[in-house]
PDB file of N, CA and C in Angstrom:
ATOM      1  N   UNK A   1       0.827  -1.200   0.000  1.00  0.00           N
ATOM      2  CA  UNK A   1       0.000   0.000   0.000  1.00  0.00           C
ATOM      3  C   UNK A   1       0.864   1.255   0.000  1.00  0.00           C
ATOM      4  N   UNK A   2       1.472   1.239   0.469  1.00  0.00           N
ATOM      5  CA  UNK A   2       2.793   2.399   1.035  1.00  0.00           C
ATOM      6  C   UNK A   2       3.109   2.347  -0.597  1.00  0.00           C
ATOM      7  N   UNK A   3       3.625   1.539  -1.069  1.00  0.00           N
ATOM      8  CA  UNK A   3       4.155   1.765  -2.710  1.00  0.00           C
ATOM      9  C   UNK A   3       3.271   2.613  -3.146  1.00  0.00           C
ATOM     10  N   UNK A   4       2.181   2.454  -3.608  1.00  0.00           N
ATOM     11  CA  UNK A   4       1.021   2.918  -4.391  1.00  0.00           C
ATOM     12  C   UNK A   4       1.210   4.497  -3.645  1.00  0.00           C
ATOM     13  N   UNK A   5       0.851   4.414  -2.504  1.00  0.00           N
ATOM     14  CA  UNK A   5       0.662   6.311  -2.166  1.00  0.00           C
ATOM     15  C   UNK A   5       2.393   6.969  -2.473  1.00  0.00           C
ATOM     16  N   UNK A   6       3.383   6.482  -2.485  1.00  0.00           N
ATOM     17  CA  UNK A   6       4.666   7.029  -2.909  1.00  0.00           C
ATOM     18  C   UNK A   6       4.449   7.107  -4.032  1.00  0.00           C
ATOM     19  N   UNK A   7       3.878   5.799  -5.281  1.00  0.00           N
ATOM     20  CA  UNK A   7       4.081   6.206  -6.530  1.00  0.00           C
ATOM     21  C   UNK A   7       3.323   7.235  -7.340  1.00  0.00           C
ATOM     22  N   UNK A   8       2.120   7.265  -6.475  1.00  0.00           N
ATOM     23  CA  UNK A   8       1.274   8.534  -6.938  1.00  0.00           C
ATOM     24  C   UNK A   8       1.271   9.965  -6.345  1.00  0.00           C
ATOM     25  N   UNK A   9       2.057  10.067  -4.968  1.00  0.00           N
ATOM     26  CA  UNK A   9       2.423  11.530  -4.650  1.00  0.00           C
ATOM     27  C   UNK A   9       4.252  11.520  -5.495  1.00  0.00           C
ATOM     28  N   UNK A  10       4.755  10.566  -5.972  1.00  0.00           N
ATOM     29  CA  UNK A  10       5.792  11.301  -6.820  1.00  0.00           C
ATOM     30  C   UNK A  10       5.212  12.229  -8.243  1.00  0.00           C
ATOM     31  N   UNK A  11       4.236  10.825  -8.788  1.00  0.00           N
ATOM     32  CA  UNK A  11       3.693  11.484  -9.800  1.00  0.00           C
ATOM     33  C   UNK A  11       3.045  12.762  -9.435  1.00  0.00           C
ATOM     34  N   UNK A  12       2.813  13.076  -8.906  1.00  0.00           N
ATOM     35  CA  UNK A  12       2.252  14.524  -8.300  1.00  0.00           C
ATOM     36  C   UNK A  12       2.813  15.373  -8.107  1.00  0.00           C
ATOM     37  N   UNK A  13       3.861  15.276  -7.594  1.00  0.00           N
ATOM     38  CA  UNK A  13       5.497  15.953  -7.704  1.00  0.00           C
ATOM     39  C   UNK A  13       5.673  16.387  -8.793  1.00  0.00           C
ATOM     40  N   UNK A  14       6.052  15.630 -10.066  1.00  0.00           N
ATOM     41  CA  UNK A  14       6.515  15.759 -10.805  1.00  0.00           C
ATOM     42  C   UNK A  14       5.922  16.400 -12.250  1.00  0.00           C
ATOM     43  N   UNK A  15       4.787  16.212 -12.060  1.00  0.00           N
ATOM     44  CA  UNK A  15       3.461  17.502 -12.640  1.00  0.00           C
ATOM     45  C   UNK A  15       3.495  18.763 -12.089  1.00  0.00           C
ATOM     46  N   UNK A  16       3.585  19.024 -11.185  1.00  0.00           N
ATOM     47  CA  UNK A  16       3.493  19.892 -10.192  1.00  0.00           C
ATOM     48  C   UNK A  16       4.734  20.414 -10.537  1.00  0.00           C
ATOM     49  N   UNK A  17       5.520  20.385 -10.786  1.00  0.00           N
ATOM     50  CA  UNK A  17       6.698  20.583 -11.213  1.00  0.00           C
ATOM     51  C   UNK A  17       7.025  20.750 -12.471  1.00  0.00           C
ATOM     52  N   UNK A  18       6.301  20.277 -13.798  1.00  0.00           N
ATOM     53  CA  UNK A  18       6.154  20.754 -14.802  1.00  0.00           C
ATOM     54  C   UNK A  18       5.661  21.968 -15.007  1.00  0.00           C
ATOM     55  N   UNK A  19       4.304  22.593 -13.831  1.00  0.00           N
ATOM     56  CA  UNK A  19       3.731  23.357 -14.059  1.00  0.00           C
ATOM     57  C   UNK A  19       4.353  24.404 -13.157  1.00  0.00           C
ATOM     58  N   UNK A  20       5.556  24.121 -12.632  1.00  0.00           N
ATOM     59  CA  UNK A  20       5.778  25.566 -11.699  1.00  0.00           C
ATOM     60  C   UNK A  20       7.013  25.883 -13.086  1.00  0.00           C
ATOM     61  N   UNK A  21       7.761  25.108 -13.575  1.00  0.00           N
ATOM     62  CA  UNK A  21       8.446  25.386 -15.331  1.00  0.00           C
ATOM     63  C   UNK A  21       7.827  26.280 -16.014  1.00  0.00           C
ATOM     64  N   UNK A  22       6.778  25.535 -16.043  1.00  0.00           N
ATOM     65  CA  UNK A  22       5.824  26.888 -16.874  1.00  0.00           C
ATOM     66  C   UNK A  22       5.567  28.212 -16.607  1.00  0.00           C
ATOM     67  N   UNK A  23       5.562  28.072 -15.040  1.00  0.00           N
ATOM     68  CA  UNK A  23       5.074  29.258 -14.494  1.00  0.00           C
ATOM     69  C   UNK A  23       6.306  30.278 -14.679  1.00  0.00           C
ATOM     70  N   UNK A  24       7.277  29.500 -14.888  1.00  0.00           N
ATOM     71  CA  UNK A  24       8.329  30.297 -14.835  1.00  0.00           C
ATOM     72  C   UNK A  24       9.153  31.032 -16.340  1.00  0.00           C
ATOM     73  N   UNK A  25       8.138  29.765 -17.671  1.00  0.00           N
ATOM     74  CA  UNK A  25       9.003  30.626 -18.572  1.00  0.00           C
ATOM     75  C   UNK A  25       7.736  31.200 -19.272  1.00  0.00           C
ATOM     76  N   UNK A  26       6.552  31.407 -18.638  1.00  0.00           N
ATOM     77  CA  UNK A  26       5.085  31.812 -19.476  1.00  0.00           C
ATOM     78  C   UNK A  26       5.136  33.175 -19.784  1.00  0.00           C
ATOM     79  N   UNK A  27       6.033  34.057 -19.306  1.00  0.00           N
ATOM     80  CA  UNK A  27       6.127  35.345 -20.149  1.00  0.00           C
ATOM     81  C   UNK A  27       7.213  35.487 -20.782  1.00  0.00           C
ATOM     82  N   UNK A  28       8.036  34.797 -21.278  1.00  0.00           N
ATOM     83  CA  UNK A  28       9.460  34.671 -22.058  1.00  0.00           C
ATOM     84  C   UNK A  28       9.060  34.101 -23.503  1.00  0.00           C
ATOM     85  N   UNK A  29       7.714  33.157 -23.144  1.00  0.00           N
ATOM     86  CA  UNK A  29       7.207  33.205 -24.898  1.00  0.00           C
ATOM     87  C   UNK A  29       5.965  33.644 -24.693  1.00  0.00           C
ATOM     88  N   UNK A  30       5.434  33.638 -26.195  1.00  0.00           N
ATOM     89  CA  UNK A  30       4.104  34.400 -26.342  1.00  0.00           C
ATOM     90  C   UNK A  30       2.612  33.006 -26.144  1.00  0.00           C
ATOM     91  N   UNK A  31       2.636  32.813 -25.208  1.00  0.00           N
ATOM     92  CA  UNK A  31       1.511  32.059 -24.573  1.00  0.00           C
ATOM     93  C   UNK A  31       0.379  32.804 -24.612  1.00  0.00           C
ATOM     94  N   UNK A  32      -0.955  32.434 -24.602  1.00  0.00           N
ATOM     95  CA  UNK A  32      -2.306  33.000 -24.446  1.00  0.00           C
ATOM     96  C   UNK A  32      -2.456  33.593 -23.383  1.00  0.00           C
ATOM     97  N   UNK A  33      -3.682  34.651 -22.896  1.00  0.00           N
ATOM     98  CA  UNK A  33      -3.670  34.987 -22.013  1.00  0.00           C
ATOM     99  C   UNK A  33      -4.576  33.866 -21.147  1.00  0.00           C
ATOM    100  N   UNK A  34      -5.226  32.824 -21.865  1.00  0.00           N
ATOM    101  CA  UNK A  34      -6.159  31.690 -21.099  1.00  0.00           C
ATOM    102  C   UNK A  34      -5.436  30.757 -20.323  1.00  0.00           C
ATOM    103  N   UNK A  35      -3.976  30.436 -21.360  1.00  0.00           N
ATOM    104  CA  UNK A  35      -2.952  29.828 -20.592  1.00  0.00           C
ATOM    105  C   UNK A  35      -2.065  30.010 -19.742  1.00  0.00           C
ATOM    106  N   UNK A  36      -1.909  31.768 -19.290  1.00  0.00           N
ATOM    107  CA  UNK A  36      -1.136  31.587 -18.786  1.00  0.00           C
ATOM    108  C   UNK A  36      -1.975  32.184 -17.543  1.00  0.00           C
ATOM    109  N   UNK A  37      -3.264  32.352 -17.507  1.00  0.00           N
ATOM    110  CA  UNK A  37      -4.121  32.265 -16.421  1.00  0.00           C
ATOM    111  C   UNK A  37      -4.443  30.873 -15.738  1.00  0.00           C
ATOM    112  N   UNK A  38      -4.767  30.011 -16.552  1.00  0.00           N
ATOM    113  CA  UNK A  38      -4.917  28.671 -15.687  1.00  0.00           C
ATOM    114  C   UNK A  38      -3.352  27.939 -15.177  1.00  0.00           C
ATOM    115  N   UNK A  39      -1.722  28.325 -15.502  1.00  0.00           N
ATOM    116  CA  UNK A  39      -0.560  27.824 -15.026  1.00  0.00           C
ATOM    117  C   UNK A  39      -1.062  28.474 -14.006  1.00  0.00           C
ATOM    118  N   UNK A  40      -1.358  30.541 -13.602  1.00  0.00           N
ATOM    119  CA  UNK A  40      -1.157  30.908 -12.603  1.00  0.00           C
ATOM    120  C   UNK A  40      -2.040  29.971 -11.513  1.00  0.00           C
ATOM    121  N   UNK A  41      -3.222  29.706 -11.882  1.00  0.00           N
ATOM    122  CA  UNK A  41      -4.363  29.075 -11.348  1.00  0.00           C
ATOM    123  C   UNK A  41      -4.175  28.009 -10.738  1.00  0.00           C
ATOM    124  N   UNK A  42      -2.762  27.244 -11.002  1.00  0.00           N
ATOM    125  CA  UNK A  42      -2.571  25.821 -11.009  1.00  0.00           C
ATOM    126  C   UNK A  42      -1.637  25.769 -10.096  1.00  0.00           C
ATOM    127  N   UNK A  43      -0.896  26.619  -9.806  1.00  0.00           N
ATOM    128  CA  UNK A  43       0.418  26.813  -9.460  1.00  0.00           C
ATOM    129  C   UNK A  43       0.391  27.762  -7.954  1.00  0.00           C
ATOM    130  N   UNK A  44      -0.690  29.110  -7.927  1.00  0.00           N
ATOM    131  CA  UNK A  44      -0.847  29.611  -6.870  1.00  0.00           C
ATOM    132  C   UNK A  44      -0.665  28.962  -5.337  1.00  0.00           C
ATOM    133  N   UNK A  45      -1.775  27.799  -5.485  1.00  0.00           N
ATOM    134  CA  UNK A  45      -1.674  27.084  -4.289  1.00  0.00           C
ATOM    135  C   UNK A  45      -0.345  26.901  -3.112  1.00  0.00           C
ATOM    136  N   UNK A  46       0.548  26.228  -4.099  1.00  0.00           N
ATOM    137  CA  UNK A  46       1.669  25.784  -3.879  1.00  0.00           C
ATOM    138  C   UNK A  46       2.615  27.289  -3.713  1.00  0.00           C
ATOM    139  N   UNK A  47       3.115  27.799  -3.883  1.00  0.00           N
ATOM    140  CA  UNK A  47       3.648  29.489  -4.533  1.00  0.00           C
ATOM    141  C   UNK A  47       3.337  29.970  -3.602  1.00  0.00           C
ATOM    142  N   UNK A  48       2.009  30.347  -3.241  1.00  0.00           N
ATOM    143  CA  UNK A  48       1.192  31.515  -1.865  1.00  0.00           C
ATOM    144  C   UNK A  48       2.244  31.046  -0.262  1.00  0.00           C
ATOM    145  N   UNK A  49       2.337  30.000   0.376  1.00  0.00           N
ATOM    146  CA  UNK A  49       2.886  29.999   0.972  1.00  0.00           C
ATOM    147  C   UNK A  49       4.278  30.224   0.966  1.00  0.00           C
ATOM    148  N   UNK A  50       5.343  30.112  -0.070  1.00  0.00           N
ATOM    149  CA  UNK A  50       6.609  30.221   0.175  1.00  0.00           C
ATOM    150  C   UNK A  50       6.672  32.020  -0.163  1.00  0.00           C
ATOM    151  N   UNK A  51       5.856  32.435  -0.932  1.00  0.00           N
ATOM    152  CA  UNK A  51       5.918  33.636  -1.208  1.00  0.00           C
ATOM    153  C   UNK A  51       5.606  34.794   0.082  1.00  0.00           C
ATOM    154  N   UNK A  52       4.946  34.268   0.929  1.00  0.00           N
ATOM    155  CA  UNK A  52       4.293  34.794   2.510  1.00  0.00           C
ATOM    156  C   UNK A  52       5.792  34.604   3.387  1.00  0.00           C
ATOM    157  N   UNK A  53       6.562  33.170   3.129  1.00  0.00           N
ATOM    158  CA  UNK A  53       7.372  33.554   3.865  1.00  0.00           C
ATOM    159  C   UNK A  53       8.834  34.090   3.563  1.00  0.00           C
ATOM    160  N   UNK A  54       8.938  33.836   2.406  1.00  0.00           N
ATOM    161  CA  UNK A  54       9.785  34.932   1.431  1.00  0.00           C
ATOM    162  C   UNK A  54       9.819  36.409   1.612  1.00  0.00           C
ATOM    163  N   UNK A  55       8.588  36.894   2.337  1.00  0.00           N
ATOM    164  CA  UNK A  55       8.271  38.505   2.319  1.00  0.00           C
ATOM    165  C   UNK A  55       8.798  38.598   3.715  1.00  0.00           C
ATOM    166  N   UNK A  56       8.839  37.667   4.301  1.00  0.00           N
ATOM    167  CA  UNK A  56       9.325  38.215   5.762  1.00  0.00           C
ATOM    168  C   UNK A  56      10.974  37.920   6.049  1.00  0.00           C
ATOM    169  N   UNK A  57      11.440  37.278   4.861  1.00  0.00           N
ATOM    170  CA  UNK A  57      13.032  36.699   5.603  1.00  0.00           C
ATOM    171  C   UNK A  57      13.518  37.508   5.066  1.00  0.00           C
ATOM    172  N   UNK A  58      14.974  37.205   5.373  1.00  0.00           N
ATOM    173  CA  UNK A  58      16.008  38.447   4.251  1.00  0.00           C
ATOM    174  C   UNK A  58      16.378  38.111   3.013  1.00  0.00           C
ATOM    175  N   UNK A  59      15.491  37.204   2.234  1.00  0.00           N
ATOM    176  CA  UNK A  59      15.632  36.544   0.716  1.00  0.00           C
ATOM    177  C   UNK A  59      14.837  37.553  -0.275  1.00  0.00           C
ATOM    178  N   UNK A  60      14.243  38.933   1.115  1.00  0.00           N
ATOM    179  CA  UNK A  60      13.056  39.753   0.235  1.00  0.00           C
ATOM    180  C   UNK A  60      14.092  41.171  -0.372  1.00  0.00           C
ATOM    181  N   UNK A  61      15.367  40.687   0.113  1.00  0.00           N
ATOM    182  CA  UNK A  61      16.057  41.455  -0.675  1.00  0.00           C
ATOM    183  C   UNK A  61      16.261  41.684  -2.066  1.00  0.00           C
ATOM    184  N   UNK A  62      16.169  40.359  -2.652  1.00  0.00           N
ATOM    185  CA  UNK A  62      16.144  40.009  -4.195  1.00  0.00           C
ATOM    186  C   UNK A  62      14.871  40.963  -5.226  1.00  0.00           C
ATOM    187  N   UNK A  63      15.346  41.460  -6.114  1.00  0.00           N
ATOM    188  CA  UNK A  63      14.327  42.009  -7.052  1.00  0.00           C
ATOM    189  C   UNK A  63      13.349  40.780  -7.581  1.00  0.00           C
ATOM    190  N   UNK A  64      13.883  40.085  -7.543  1.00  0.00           N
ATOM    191  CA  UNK A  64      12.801  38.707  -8.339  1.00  0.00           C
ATOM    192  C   UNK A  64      12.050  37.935  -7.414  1.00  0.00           C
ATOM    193  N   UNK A  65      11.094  37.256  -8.074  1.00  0.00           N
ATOM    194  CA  UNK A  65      10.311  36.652  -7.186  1.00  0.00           C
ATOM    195  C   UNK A  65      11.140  35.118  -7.103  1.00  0.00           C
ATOM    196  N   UNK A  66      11.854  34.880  -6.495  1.00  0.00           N
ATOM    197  CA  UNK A  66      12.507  33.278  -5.859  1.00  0.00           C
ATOM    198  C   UNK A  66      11.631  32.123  -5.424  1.00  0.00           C
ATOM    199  N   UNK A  67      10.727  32.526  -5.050  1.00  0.00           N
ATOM    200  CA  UNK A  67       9.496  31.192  -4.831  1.00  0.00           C
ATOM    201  C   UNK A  67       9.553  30.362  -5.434  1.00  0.00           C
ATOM    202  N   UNK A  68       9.625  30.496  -6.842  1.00  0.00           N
ATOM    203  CA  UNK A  68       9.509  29.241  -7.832  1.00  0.00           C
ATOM    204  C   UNK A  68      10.468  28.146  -7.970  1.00  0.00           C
ATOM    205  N   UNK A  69      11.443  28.718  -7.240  1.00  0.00           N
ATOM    206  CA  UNK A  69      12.676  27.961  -7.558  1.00  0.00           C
ATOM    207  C   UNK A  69      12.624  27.433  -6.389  1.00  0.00           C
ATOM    208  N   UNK A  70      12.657  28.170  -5.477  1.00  0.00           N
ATOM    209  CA  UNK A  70      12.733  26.838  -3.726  1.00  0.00           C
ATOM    210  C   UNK A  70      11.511  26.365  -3.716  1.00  0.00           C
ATOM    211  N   UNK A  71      10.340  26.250  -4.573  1.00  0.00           N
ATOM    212  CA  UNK A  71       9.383  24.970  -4.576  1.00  0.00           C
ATOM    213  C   UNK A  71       9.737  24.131  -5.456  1.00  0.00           C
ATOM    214  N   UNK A  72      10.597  24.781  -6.293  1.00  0.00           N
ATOM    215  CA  UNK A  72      11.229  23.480  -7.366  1.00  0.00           C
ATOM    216  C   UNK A  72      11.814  22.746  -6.590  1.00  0.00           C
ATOM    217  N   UNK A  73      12.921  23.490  -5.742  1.00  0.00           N
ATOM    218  CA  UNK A  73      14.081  22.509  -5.450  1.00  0.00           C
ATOM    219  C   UNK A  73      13.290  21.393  -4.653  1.00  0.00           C
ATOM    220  N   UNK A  74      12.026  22.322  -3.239  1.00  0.00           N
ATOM    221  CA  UNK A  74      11.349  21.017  -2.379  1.00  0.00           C
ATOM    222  C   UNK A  74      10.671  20.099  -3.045  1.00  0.00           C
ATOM    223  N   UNK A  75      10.070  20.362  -4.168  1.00  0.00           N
ATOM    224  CA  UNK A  75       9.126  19.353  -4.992  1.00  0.00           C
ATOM    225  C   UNK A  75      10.203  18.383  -5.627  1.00  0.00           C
ATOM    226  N   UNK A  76      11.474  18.481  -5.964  1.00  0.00           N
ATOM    227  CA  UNK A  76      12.497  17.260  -6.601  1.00  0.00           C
ATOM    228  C   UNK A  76      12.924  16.897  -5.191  1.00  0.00           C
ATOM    229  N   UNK A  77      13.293  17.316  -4.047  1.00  0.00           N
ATOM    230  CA  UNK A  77      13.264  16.306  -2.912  1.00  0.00           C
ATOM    231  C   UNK A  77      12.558  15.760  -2.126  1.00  0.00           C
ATOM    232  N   UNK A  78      11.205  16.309  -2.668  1.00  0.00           N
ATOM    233  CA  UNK A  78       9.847  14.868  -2.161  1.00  0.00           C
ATOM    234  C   UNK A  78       9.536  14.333  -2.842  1.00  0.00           C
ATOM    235  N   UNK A  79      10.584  14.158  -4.170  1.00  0.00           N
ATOM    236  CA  UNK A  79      10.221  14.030  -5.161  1.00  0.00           C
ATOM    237  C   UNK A  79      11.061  12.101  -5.306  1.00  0.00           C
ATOM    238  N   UNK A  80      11.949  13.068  -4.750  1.00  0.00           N
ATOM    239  CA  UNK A  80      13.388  11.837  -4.426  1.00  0.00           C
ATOM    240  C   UNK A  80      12.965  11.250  -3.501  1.00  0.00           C
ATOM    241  N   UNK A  81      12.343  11.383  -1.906  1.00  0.00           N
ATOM    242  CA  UNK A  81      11.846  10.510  -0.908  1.00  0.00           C
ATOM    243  C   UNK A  81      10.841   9.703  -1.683  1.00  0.00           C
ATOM    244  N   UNK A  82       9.856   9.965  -2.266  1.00  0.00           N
ATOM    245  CA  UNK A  82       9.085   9.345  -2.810  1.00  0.00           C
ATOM    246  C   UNK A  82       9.900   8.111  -3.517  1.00  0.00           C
ATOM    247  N   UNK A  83      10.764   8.748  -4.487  1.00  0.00           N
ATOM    248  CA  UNK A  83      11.648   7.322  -5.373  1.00  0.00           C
ATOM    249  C   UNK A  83      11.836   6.440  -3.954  1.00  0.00           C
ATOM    250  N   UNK A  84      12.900   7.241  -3.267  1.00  0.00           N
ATOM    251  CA  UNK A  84      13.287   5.881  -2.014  1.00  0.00           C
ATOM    252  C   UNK A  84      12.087   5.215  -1.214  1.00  0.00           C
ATOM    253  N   UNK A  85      11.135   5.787  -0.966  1.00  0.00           N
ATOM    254  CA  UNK A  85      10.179   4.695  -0.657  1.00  0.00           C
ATOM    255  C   UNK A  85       9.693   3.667  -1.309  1.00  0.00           C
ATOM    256  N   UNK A  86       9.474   3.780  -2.859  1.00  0.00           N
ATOM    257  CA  UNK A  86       9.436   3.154  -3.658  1.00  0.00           C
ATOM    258  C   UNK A  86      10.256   1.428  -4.333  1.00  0.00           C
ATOM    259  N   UNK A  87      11.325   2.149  -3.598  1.00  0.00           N
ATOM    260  CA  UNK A  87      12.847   1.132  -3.851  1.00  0.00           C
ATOM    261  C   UNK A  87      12.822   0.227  -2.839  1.00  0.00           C
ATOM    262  N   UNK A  88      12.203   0.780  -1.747  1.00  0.00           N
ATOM    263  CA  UNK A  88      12.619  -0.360  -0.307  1.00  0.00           C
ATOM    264  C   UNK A  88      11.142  -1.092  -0.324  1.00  0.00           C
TER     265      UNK A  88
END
């Protein structure tokens, strides 16, 4: 049972992770405005919290918004626990 919920919160990960990609190169090409409303749509969830605590540390020094990237990095290392549960 344990397999099955690892193999489907990796897969979840790893969508989730396609779509924070997106989120990140959706104004660098010329995407719709439908599409790049439903990435934001898709992606907020996840984003709203690191971005809340991004505003309060000293990472709010940066001109750019960094969120996307430290949910990347946590989503490929629950991404990786997931593989190792998988393996054992």
């Amino acid at each position: 049972m344990l397999h099955y919920i690892a193999y489907c919160l990796n897969i979840f990960f790893m969508i989730l992770e396609i779509f924070v990609l997106l989120y990140l190169i959706k104004n660098m090409l010329p995407f719709g405005m439908a599409f790049k409303g439903l990435i934001d749509i898709l992606t907020m969830p996840a984003l709203m919290p690191i971005q809340k605590i991004v505003k309060y540390s000293v990472l709010k020094c940066f001109k750019t918004d960094i969120s996307p990237y430290i949910l990347l990095i946590v989503l490929f290392y629950l991404g990786n626990i997931c593989s190792y549960l998988m393996e054992v």
